[in-house]
Each structure stands twice: as C-alpha cells, then as structure tokens.
C-alpha atoms as a PDB file:
ATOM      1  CA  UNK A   1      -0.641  11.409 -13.607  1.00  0.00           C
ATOM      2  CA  UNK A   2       1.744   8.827 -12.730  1.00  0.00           C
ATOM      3  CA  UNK A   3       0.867   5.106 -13.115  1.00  0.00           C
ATOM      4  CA  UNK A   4       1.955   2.922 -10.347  1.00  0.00           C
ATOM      5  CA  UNK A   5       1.899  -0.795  -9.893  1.00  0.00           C
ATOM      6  CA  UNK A   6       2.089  -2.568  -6.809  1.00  0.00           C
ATOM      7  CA  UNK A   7       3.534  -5.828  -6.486  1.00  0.00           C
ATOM      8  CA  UNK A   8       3.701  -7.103  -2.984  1.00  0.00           C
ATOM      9  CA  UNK A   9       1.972 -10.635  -0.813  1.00  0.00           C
ATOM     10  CA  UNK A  10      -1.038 -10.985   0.793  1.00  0.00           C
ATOM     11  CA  UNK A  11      -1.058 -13.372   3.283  1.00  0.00           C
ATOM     12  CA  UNK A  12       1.824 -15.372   1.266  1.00  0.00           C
ATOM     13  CA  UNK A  13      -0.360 -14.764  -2.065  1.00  0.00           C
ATOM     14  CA  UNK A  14       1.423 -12.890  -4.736  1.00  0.00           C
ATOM     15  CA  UNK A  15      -0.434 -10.257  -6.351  1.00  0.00           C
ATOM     16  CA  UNK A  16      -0.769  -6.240  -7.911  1.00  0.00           C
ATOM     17  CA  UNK A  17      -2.726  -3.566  -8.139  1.00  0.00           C
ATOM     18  CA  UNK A  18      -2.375  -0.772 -10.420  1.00  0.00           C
ATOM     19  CA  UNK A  19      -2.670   2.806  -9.283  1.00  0.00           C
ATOM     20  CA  UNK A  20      -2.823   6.416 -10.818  1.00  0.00           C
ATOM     21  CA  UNK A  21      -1.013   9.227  -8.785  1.00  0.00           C
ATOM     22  CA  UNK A  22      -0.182  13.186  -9.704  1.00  0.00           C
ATOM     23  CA  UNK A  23       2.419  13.007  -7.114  1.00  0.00           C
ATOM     24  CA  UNK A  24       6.039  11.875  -8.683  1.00  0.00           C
ATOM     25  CA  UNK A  25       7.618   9.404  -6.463  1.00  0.00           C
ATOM     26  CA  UNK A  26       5.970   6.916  -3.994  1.00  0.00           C
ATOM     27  CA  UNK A  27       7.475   5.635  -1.164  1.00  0.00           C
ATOM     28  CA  UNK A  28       6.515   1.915   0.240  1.00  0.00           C
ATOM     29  CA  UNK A  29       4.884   3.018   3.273  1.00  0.00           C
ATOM     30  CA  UNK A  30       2.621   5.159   1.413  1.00  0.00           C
ATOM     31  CA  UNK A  31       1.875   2.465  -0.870  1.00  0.00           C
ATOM     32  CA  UNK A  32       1.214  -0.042   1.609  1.00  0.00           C
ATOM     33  CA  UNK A  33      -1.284   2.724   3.375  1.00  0.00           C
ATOM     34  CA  UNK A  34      -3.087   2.223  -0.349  1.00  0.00           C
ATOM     35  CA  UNK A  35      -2.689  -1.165  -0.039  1.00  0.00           C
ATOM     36  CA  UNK A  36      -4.678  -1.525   3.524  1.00  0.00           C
ATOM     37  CA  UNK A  37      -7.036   1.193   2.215  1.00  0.00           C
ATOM     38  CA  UNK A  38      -7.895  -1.025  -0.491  1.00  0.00           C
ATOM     39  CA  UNK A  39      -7.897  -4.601   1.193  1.00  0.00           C
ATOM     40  CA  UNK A  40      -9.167  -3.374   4.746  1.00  0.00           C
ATOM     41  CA  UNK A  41     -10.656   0.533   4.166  1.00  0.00           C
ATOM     42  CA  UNK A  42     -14.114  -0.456   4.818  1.00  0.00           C
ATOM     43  CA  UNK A  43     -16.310   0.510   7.589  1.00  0.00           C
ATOM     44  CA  UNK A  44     -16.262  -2.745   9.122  1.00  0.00           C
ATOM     45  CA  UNK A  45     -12.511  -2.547   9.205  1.00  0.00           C
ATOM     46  CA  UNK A  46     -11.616   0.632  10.110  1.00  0.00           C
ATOM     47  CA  UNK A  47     -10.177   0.125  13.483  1.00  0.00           C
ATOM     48  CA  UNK A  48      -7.051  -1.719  11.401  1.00  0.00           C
ATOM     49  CA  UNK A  49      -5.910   1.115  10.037  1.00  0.00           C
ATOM     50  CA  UNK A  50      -3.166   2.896  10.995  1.00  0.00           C
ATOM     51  CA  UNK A  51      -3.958   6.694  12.417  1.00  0.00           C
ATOM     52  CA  UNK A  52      -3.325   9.830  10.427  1.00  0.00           C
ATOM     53  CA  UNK A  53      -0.456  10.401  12.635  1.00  0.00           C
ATOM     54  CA  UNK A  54       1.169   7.329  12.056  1.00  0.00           C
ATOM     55  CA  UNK A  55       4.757   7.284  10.939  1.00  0.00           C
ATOM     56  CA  UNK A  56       6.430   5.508   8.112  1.00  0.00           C
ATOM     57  CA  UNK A  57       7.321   2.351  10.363  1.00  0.00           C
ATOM     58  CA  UNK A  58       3.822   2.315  12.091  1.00  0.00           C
ATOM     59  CA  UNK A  59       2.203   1.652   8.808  1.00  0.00           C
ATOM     60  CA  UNK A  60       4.719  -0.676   7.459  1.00  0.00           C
ATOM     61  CA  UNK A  61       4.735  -2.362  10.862  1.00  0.00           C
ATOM     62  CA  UNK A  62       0.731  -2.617  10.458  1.00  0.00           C
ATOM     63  CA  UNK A  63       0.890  -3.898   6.885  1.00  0.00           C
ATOM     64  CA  UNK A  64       2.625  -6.651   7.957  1.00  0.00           C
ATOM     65  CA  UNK A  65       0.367  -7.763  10.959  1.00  0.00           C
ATOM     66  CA  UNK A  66      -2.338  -7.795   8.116  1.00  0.00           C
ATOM     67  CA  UNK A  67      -0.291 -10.129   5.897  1.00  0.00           C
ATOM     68  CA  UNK A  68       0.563  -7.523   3.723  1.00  0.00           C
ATOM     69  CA  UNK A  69       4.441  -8.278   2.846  1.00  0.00           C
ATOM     70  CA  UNK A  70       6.953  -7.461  -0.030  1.00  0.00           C
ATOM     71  CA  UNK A  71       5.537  -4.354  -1.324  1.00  0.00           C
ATOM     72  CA  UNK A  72       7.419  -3.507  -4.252  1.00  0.00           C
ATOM     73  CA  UNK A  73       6.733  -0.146  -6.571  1.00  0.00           C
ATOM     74  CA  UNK A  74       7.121  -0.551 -10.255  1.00  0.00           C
ATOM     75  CA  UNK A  75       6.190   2.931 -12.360  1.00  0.00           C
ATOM     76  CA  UNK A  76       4.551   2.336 -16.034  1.00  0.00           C
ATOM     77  CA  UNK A  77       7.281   3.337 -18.807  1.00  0.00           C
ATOM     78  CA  UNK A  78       7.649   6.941 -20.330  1.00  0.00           C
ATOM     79  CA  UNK A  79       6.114   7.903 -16.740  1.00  0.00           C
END
C-alpha cells in the first residue's frame, strides 16, 4: 500500500485528505474522482458524478464545476 495525500481547494478552502492505494502512481484525475467520491459520493448526490466512461478531462472538468481546484498529489516518504 501506497499512502497518498491530497492537497487541493474546495470552493477556495485549502485542505487534504489522506489516502491508502496498492496501485503505484496516481494521476490527478483519478484523485480528483476520490475527491468527488468523498465530498459528493452520496446517494443524494449521485447525479454529480462523472460516468464510468468519463475521460480524464471530463472528471477534471467536473471537479472544477464542484469547486474542487488545485489538486495536488504528495506520496508519504519511503513509499
């Protein structure tokens, strides 16, 4: 497992999360599809979220509508 924080701005709001992943690298479009998962996943919200068939600048694109901005990947040390 790879630790992975996410630094990025919600709705002009600076904040992280912290995420474990086996896979090794993470690109920002599939972090920010964690990020909307995490802010706007729930049932209420679904109809947000970008389809399965999205691609990479879809879900970036969609991020951003949601005020999700500046999504920068920083792995944990020794990782």
């Amino acid at each position: 497992m790879r630790t992975y924080t996410l630094e990025y701005l919600f709705n002009g709001e600076l904040r992280s999360q912290t995420f474990e992943f086996t896979q090794p690298q993470l690109a920002v479009h599939e972090a920010a599809m964690h990020l909307l998962q995490l802010h706007f996943g729930d049932g209420e919200n679904s109809l947000v979220m970008p389809s399965a068939d999205s691609s990479p600048e879809e879900i970036l694109q969609q991020a951003e509508l949601l005020g999700l901005t500046q999504i920068r990947i920083v792995e944990a040390p020794g990782a």
